[in-house]
N, C-alpha and C. Protein backbone atom coordinates (compact mmCIF):
# COMPACT_ATOMS: atom_id res chain seq x y z
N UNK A 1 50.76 9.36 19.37
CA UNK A 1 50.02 9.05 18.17
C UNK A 1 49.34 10.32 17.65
N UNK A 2 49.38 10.68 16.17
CA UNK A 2 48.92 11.92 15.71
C UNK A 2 47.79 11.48 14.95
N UNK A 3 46.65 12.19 15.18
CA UNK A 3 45.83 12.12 14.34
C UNK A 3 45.56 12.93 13.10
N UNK A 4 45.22 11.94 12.04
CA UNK A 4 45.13 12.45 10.58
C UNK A 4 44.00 13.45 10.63
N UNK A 5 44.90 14.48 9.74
CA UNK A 5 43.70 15.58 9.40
C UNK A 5 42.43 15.39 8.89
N UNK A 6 41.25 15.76 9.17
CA UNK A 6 39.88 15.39 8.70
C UNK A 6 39.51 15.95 7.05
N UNK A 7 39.55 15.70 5.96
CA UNK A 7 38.99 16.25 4.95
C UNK A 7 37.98 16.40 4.73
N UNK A 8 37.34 17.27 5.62
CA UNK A 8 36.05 17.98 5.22
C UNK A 8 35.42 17.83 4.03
N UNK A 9 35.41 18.13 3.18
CA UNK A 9 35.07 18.19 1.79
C UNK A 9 34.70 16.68 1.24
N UNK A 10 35.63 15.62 1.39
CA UNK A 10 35.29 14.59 1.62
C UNK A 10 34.25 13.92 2.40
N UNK A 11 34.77 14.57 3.18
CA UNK A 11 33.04 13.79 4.54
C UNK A 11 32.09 14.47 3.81
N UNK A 12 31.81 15.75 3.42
CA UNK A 12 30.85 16.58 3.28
C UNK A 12 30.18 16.19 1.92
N UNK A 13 30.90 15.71 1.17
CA UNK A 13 30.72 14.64 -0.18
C UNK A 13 30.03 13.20 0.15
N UNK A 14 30.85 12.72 0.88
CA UNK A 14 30.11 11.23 1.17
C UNK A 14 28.66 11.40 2.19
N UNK A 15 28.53 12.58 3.08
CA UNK A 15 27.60 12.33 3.65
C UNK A 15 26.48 12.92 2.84
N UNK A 16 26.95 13.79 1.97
CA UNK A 16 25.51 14.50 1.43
C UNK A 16 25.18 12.81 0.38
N UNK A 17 26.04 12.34 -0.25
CA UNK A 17 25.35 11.04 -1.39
C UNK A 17 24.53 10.14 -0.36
N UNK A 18 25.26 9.78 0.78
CA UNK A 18 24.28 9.46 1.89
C UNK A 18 23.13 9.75 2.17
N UNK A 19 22.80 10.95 2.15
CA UNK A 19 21.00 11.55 2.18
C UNK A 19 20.87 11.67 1.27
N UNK A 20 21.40 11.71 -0.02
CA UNK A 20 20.37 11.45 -1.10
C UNK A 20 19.82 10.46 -1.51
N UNK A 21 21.06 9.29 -1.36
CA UNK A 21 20.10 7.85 -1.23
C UNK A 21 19.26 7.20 -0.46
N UNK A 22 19.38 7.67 1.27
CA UNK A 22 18.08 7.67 1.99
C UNK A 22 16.90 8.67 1.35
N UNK A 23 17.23 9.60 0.95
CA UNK A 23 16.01 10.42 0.63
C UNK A 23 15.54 9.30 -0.98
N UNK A 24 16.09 8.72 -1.51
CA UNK A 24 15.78 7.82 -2.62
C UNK A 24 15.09 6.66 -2.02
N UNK A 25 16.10 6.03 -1.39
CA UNK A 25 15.04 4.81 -0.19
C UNK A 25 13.56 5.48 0.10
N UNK A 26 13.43 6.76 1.08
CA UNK A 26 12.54 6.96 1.55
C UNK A 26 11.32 7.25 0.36
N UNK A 27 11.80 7.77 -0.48
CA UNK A 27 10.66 8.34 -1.58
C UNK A 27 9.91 7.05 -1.90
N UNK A 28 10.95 6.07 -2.67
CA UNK A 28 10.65 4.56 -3.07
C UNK A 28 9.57 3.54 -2.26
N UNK A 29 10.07 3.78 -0.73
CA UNK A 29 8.80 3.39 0.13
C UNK A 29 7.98 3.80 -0.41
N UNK A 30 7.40 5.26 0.22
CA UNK A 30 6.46 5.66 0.32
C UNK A 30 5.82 5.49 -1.32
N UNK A 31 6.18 5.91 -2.15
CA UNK A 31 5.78 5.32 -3.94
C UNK A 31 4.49 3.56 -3.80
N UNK A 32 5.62 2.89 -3.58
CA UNK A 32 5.19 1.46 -2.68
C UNK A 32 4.71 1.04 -2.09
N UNK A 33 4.24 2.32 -1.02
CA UNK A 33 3.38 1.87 0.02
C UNK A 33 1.83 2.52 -0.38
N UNK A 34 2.04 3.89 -1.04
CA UNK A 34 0.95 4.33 -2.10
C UNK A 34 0.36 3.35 -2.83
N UNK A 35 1.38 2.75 -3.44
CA UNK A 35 0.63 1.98 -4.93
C UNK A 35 -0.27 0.53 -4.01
N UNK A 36 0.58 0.14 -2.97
CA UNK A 36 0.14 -1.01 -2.00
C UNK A 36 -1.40 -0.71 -1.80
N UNK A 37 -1.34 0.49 -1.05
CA UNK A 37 -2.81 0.75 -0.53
C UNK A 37 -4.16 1.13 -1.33
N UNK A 38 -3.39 1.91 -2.67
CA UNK A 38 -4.59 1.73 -3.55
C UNK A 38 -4.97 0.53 -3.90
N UNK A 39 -3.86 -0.45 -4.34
CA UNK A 39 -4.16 -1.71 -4.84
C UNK A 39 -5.43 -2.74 -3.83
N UNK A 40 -5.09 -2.39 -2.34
CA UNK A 40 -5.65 -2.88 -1.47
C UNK A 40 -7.51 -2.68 -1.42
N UNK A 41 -7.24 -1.24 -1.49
CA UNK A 41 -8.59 -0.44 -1.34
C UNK A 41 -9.65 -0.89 -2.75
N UNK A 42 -8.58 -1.20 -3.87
CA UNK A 42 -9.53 -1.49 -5.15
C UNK A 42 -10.01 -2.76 -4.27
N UNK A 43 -9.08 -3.55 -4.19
CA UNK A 43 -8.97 -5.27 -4.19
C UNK A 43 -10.59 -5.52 -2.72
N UNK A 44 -10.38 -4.53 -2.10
CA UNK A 44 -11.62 -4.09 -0.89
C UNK A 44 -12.65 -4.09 -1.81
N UNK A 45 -12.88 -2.98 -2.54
CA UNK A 45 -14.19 -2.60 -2.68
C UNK A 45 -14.64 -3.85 -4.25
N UNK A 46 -13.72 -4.61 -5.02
CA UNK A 46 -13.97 -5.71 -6.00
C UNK A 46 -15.13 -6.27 -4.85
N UNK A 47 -14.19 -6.82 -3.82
CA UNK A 47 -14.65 -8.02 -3.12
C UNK A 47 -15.87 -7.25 -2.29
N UNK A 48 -16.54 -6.31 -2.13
CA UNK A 48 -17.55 -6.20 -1.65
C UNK A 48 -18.43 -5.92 -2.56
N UNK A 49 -18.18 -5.83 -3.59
CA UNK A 49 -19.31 -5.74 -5.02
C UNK A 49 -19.82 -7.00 -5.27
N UNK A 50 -18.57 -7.85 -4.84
CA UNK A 50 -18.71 -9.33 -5.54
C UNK A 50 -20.11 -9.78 -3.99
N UNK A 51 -19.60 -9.40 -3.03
CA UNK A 51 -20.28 -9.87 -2.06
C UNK A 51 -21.30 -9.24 -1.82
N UNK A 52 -21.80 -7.97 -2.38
CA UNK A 52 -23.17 -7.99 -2.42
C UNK A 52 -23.91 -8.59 -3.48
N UNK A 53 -23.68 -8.16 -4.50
CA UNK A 53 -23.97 -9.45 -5.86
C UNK A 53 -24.65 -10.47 -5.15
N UNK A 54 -23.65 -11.53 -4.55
CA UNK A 54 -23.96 -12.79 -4.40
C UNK A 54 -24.98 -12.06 -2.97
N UNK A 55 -24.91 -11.68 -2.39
CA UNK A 55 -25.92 -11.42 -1.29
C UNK A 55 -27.37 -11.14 -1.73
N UNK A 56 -27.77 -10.28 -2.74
CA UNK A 56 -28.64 -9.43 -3.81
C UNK A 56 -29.30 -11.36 -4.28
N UNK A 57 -28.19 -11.97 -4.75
CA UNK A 57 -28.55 -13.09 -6.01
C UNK A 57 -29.43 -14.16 -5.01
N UNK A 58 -28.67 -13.99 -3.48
CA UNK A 58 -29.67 -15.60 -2.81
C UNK A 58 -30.39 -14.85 -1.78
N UNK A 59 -30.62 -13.77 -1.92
CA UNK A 59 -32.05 -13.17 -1.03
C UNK A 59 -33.11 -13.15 -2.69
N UNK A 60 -32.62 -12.54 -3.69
CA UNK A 60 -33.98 -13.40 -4.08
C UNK A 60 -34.22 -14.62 -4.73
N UNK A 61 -33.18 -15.62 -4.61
CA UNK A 61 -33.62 -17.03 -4.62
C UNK A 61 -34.31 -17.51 -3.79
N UNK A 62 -33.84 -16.96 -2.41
CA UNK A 62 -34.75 -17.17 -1.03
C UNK A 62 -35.98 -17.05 -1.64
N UNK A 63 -36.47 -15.98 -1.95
CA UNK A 63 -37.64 -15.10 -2.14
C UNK A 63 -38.98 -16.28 -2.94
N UNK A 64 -37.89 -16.19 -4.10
CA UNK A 64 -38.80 -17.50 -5.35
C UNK A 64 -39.12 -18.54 -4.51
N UNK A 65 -37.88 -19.40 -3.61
CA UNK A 65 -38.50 -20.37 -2.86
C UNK A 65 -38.98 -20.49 -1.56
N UNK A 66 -39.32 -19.61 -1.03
CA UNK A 66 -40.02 -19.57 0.44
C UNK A 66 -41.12 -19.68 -0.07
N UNK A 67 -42.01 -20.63 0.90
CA UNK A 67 -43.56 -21.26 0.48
C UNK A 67 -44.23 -20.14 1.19
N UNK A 68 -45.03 -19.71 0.32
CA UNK A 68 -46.17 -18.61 1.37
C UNK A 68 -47.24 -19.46 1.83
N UNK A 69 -47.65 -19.03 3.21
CA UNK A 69 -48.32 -20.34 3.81
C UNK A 69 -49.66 -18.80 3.88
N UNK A 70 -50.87 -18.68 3.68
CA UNK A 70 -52.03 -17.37 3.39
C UNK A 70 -53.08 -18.16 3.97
């Protein structure tokens, strides 16, 4: 059994489109995983604005209604 000659040029074609579309995959993550974590970090610090707010709003409701006993 003879084996067929290798066309270099060919492989060397298909493998380079090969890393360019992993290097496309990989960019695309990371793009994605950027935009993920800012989104996260806003979506963090909303919800701790919101939660001091409301923390701020019933310490001094507390305040108005705690009976001072003098």
């Amino acid at each position: 059994m003879t084996k067929k000659p290798i066309d270099l040029d060919a492989h060397n074609k298909q493998l380079n489109q090969h890393q360019q579309r992993t290097k496309q995959v990989a960019e695309t993550y990371r793009q994605k995983s950027k935009e993920l974590e800012h989104r996260l970090e806003s979506s963090a610090r909303s919800h701790e604005e919101v939660f001091s707010r409301e923390i701020a709003e019933l310490k001094q409701a507390n305040k108005r209604n705690v009976p001072r006993n003098k």
